[in-house]
C-alpha atoms as a PDB file:
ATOM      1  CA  UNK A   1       0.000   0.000   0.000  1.00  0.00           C
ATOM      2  CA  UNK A   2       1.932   3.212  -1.089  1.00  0.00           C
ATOM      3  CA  UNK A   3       2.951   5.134   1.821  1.00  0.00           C
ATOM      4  CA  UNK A   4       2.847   9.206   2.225  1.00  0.00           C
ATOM      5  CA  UNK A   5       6.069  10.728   1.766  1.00  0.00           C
ATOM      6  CA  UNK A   6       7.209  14.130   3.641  1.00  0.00           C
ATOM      7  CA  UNK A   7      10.798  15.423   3.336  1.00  0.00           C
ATOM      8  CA  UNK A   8      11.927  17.826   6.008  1.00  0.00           C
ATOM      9  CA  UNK A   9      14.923  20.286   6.169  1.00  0.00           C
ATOM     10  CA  UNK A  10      16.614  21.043   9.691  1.00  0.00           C
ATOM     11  CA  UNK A  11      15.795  17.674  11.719  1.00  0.00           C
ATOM     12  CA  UNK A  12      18.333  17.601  13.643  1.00  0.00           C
ATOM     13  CA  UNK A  13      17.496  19.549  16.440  1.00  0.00           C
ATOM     14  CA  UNK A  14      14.946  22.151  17.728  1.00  0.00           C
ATOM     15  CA  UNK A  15      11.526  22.327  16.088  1.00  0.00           C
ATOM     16  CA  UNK A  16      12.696  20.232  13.166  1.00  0.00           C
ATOM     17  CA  UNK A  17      13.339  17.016  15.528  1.00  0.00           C
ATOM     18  CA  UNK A  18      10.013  17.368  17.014  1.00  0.00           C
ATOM     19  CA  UNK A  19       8.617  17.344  14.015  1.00  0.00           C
ATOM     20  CA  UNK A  20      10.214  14.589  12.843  1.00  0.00           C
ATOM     21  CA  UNK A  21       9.163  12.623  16.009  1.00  0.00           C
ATOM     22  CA  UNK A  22       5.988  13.221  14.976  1.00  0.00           C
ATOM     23  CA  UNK A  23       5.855  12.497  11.874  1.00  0.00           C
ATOM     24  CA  UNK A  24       7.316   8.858  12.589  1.00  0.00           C
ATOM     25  CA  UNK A  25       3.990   7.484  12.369  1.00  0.00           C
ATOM     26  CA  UNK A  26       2.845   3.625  10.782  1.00  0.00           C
ATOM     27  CA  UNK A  27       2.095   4.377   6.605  1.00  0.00           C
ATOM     28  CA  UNK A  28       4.213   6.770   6.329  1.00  0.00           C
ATOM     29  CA  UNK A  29       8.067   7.739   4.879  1.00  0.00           C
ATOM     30  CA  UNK A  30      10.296  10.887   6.205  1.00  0.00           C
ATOM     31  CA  UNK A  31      13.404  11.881   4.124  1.00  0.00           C
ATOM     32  CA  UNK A  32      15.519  14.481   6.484  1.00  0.00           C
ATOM     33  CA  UNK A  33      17.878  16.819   4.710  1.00  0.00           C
ATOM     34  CA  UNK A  34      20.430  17.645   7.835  1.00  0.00           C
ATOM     35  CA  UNK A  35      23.692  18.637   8.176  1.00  0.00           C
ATOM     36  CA  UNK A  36      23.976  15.280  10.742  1.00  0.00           C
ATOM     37  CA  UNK A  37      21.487  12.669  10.983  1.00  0.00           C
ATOM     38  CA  UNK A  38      20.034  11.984  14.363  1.00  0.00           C
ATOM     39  CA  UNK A  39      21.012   8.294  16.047  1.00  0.00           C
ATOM     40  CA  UNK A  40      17.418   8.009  17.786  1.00  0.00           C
ATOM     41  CA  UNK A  41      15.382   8.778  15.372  1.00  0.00           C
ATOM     42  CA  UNK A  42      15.995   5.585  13.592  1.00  0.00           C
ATOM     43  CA  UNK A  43      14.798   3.778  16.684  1.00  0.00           C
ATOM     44  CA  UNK A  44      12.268   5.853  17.195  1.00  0.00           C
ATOM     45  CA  UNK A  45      10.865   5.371  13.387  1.00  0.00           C
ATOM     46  CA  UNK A  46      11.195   1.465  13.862  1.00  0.00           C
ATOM     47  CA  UNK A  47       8.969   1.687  16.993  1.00  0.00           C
ATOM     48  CA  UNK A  48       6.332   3.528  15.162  1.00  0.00           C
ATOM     49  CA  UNK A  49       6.146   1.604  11.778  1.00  0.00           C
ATOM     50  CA  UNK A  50       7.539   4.267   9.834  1.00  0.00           C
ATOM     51  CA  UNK A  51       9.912   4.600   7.243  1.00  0.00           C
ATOM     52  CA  UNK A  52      13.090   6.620   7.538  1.00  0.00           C
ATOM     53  CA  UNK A  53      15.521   8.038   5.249  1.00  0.00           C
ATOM     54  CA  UNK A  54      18.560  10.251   7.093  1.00  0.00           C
ATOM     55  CA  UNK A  55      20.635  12.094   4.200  1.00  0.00           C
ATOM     56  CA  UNK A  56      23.562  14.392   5.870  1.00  0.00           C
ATOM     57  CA  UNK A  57      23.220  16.948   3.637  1.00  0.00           C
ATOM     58  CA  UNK A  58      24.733  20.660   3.814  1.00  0.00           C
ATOM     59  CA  UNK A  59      21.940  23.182   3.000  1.00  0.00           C
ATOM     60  CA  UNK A  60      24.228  25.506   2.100  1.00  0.00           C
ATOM     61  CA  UNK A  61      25.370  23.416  -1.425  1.00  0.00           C
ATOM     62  CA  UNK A  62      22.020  24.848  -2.720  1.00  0.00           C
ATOM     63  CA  UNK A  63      22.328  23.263  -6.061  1.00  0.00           C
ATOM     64  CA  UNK A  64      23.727  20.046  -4.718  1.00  0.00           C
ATOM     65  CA  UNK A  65      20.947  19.408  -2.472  1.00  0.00           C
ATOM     66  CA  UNK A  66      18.266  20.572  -4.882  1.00  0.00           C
ATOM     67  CA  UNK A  67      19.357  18.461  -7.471  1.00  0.00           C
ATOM     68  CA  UNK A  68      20.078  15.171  -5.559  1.00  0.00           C
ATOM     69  CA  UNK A  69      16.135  15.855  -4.102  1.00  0.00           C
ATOM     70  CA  UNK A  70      14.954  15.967  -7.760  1.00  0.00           C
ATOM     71  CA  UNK A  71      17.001  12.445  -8.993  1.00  0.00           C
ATOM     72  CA  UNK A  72      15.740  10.483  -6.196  1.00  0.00           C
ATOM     73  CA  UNK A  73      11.846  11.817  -6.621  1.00  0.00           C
ATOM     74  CA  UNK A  74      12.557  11.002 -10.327  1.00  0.00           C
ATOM     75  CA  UNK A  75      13.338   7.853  -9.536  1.00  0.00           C
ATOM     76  CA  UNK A  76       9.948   7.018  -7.941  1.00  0.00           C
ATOM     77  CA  UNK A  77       6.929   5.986  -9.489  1.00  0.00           C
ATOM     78  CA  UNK A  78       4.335   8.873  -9.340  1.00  0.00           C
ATOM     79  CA  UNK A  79       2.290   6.236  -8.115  1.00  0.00           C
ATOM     80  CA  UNK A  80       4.558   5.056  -5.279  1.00  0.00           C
ATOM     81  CA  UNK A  81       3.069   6.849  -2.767  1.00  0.00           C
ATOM     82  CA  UNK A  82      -0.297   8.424  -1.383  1.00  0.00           C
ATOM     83  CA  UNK A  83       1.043  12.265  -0.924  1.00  0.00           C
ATOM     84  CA  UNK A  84       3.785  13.988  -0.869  1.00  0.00           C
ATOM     85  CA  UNK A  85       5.050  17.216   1.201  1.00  0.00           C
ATOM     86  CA  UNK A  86       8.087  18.772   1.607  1.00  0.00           C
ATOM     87  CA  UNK A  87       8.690  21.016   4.935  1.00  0.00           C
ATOM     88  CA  UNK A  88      11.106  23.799   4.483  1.00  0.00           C
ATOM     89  CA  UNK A  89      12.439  24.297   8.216  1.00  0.00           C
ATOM     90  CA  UNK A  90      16.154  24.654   7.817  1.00  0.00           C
ATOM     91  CA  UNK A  91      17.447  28.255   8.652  1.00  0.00           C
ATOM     92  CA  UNK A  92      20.300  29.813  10.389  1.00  0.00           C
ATOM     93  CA  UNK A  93      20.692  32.590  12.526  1.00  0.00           C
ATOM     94  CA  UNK A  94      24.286  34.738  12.147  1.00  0.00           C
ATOM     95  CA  UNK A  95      25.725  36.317  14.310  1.00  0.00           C
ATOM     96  CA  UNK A  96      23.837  39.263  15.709  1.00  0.00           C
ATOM     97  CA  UNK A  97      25.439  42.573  14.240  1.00  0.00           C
ATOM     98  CA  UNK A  98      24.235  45.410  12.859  1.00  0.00           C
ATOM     99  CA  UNK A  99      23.981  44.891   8.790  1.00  0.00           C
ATOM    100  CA  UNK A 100      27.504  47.372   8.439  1.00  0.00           C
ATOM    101  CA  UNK A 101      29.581  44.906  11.411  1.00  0.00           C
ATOM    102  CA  UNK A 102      28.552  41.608   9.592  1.00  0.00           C
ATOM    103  CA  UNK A 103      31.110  39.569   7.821  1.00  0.00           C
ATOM    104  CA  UNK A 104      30.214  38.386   4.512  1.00  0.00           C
ATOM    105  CA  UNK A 105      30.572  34.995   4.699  1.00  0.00           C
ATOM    106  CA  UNK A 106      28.279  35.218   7.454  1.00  0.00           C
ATOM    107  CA  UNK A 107      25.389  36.986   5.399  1.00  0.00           C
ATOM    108  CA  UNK A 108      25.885  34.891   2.418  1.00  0.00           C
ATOM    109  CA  UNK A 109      25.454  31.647   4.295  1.00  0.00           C
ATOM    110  CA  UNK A 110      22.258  32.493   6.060  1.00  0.00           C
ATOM    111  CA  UNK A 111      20.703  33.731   2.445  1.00  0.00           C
ATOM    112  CA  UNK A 112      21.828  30.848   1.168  1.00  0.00           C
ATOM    113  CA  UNK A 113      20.314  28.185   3.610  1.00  0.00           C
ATOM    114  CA  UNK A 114      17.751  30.328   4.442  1.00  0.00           C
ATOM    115  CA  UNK A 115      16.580  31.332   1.261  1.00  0.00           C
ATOM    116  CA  UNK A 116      17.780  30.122  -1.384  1.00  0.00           C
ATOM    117  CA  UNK A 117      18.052  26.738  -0.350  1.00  0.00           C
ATOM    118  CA  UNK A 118      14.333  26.363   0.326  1.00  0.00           C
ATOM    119  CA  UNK A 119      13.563  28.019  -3.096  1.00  0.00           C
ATOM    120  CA  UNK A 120      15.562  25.624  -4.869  1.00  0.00           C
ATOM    121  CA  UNK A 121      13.988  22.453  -3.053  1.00  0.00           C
ATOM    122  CA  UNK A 122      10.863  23.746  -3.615  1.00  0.00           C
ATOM    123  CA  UNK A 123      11.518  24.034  -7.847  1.00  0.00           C
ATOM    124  CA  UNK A 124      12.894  20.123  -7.573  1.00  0.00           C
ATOM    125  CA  UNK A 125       9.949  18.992  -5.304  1.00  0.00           C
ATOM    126  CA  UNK A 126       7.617  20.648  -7.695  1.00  0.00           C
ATOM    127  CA  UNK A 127       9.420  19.395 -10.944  1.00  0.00           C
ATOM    128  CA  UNK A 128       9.642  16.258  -9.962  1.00  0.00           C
ATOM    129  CA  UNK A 129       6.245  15.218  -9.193  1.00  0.00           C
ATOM    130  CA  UNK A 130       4.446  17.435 -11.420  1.00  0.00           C
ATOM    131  CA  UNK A 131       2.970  14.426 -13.099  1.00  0.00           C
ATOM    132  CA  UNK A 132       1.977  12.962  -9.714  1.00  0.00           C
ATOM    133  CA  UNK A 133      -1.474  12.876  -9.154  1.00  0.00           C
ATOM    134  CA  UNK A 134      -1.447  12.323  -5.549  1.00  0.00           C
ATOM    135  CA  UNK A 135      -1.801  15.710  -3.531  1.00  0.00           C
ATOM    136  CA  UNK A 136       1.231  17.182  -2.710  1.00  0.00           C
ATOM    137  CA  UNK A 137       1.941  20.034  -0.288  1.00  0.00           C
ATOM    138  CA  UNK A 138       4.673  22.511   0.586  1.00  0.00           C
ATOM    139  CA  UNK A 139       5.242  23.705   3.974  1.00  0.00           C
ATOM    140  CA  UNK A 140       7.673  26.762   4.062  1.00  0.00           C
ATOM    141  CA  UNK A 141       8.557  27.567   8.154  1.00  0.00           C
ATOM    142  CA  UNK A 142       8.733  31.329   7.943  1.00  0.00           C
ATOM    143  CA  UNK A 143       8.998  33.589  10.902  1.00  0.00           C
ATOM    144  CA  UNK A 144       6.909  36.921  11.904  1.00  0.00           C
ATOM    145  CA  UNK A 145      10.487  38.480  11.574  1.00  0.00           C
ATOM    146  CA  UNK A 146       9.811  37.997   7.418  1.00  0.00           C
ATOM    147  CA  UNK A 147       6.786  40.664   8.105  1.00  0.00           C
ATOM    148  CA  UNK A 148       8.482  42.911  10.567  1.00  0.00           C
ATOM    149  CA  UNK A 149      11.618  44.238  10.843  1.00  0.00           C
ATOM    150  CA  UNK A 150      13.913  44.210  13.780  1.00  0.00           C
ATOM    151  CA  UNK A 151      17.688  45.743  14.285  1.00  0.00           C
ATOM    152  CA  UNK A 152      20.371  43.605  13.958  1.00  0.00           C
ATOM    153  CA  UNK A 153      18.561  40.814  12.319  1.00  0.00           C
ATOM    154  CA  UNK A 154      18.864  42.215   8.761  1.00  0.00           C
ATOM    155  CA  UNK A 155      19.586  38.874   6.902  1.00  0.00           C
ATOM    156  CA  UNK A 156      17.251  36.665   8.714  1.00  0.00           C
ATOM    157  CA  UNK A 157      14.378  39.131   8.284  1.00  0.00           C
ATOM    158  CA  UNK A 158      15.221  39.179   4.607  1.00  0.00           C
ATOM    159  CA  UNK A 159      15.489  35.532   3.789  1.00  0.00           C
ATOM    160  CA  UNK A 160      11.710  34.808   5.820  1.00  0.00           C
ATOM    161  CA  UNK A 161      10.894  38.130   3.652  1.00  0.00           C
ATOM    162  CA  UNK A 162      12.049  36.736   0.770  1.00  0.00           C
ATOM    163  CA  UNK A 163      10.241  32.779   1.553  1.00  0.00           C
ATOM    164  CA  UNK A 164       7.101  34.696   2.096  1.00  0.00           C
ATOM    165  CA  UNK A 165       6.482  35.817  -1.474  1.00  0.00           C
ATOM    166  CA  UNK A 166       7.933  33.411  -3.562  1.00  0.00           C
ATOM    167  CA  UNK A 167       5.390  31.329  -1.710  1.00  0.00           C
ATOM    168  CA  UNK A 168       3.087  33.630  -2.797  1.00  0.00           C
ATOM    169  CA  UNK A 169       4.413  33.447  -6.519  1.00  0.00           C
ATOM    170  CA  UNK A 170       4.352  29.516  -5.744  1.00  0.00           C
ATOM    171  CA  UNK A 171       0.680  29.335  -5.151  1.00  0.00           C
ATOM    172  CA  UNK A 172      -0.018  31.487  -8.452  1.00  0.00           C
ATOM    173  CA  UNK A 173       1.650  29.480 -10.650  1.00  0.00           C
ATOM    174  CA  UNK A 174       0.220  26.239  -9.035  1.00  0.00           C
ATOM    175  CA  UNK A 175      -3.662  27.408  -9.150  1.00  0.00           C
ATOM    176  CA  UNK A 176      -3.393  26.645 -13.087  1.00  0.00           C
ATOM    177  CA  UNK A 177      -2.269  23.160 -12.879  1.00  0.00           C
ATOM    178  CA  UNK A 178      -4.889  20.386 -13.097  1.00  0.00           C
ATOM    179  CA  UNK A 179      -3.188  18.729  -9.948  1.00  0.00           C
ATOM    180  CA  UNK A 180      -0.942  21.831  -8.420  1.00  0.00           C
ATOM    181  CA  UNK A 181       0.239  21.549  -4.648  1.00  0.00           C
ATOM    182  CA  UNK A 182      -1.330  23.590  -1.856  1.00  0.00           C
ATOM    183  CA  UNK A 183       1.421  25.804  -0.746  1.00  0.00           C
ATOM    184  CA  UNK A 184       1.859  27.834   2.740  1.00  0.00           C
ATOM    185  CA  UNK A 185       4.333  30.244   4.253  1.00  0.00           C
ATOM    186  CA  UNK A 186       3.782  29.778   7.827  1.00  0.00           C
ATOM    187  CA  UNK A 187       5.019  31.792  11.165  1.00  0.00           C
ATOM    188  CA  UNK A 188       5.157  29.149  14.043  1.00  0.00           C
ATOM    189  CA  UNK A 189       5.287  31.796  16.469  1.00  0.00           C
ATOM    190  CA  UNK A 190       7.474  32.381  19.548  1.00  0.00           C
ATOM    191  CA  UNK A 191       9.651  28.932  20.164  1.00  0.00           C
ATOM    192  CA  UNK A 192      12.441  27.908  22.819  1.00  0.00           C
ATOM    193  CA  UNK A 193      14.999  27.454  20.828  1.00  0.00           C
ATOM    194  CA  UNK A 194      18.535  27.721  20.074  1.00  0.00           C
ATOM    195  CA  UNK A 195      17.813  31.011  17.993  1.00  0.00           C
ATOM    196  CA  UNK A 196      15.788  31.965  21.071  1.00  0.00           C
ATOM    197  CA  UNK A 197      19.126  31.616  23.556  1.00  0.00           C
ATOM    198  CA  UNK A 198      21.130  33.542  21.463  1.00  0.00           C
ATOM    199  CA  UNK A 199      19.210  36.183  20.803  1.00  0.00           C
ATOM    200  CA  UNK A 200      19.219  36.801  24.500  1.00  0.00           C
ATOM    201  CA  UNK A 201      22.517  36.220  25.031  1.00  0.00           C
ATOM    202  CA  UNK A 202      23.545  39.308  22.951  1.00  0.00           C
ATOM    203  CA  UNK A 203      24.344  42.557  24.155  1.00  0.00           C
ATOM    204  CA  UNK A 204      21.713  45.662  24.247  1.00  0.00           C
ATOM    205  CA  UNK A 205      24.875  47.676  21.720  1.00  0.00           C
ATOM    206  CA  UNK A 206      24.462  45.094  19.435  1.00  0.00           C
ATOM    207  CA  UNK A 207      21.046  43.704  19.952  1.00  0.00           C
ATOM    208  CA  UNK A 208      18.461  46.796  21.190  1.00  0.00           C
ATOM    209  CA  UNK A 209      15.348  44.300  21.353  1.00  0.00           C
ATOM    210  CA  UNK A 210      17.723  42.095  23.481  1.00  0.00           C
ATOM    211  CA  UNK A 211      15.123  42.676  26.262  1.00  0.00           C
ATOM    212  CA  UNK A 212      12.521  41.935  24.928  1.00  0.00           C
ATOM    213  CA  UNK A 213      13.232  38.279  24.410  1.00  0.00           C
ATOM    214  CA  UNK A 214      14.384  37.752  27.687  1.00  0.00           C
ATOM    215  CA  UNK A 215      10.873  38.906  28.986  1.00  0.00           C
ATOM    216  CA  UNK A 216       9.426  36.582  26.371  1.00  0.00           C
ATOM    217  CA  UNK A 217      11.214  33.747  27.998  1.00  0.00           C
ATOM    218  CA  UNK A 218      10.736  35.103  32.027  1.00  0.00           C
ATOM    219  CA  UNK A 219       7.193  35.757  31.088  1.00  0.00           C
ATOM    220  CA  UNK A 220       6.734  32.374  29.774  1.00  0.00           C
ATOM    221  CA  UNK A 221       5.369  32.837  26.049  1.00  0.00           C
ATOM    222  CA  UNK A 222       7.580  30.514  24.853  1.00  0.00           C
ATOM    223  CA  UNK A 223       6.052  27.523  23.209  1.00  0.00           C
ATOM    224  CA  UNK A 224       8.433  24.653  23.211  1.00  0.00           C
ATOM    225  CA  UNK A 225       9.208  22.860  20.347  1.00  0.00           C
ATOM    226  CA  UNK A 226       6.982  19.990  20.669  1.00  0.00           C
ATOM    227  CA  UNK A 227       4.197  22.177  20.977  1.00  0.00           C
ATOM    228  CA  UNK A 228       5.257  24.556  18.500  1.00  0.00           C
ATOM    229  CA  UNK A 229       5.672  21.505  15.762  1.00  0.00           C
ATOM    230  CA  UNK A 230       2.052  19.840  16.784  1.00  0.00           C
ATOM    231  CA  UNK A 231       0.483  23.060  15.926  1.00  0.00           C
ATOM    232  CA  UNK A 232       2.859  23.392  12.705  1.00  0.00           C
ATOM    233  CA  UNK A 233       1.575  19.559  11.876  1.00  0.00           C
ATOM    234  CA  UNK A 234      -1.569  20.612  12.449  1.00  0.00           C
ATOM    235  CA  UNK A 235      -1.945  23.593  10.318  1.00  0.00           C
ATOM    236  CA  UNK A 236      -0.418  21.158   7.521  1.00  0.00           C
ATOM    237  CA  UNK A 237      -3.760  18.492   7.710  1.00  0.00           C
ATOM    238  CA  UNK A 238      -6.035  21.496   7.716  1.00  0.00           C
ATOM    239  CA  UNK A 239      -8.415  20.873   5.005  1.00  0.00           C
ATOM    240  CA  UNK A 240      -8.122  24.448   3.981  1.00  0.00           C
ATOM    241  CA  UNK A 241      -4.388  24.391   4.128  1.00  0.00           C
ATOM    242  CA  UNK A 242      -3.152  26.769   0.831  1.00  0.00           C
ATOM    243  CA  UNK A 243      -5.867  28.936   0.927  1.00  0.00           C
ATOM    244  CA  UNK A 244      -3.810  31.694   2.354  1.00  0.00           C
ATOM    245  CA  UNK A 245      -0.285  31.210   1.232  1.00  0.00           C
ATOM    246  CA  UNK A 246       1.154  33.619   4.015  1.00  0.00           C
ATOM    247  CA  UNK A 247      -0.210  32.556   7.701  1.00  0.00           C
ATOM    248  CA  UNK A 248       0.301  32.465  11.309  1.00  0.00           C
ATOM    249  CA  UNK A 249      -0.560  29.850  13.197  1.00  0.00           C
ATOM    250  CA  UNK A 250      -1.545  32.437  15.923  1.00  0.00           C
ATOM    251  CA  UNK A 251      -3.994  33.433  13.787  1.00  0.00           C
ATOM    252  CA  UNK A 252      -5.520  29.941  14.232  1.00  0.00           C
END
């Protein structure tokens, strides 16, 4: 019986590894594009029935991973499997400086894995099962940062910026295909995470909102990851899921 297929960037750690947890389930396959795979999680997949593919992959060869993504979905038969979704999660923070102290290397490699790594996943997801009939979904994990700016934070803000509308150009070019994926941009609100730490672990010189993330954290609106991801998931099986290619899930 074919099996539904998700792939998912960054699940190694944070939000990404919940995710992944939970999406170990019986009838289903997980391909995670990480820098390192993660030991348990092939335990944990054989404990729940599920299929799971590990590829230690750096998101920052863009073309590399895009391409090996489209050869092995090639490779499938577009009948091989129920659904398919890919969940754009992988991101990186640099270090926090104002846009005129950051090194270059440092801005290049969060555009890079931030944005144009997800945009060039999403062209050899779509490619490659464009004669799949199954439905087929793509789950970009933006960030309320991509709709607001903040000081200090010039390159992350522009790569969510930058997810959120070609999303947006996504979804218009897939509403004219007889079988085009549902496609979402989504903020996953306020998580514990590393990004979380060291953002408030910077100094108020080089980080003037430093304070308020550390009340966000003393004041408890924090969502951890696992809750963050079940929400995530759950905004994914809506059946209206697409309809708005840009969402929060606080606006749930």
């Amino acid at each position: 019986m074919p099996q539904h297929l998700t792939i998912l960037t960054g699940a190694s750690r944070g939000m990404g590894l919940a995710m992944a947890r939970q999406l170990l389930r019986p009838g289903h396959t997980l391909l995670c594009l990480s820098r390192h795979s993660h030991p348990a999680l092939a335990a944990e997949a054989s404990a729940q029935g599920a299929t799971l593919l590990q590829w230690e992959q750096d998101l920052a060869h863009t073309e590399q991973a895009a391409q090996r993504l489209r050869e092995w979905l090639q490779a499938l038969a577009p009948d091989s499997h129920a659904s398919a979704t890919l969940i754009n999660n992988a991101g990186v923070i640099p270090p926090i400086a104002p846009l005129s102290g950051s090194a270059p290397a440092d801005l290049a490699l969060a555009l890079r894995v931030g944005l144009e790594a997800p945009l060039l996943l999403c062209a050899a997801f779509l490619g490659a099962t464009e004669g799949w009939s199954v439905p087929r979904k793509v789950l970009n994990i933006s960030s309320g940062l991509g709709r607001r700016p903040m000081a200090s934070q010039a390159p992350y803000c522009a790569a969510k910026a930058g997810m959120d509308h070609f999303t947006r150009c996504m979804a218009l070019d897939e509403a004219h295909k007889p079988h085009g994926a549902r496609v979402c941009s989504l903020a996953p609100g306020v998580i514990d995470t590393d990004m979380q730490t060291q953002l408030r672990s910077a100094t108020p010189e080089a980080f003037p909102d430093v304070q308020n993330f550390a009340q966000l954290q003393s004041s408890g609106m924090l969502s951890s990851a696992t809750d963050a991801a079940a929400r995530v998931l759950a905004w994914l099986e809506r059946p209206d899921f697409g309809a708005l290619p840009v969402a929060d899930v606080r606006d749930a």
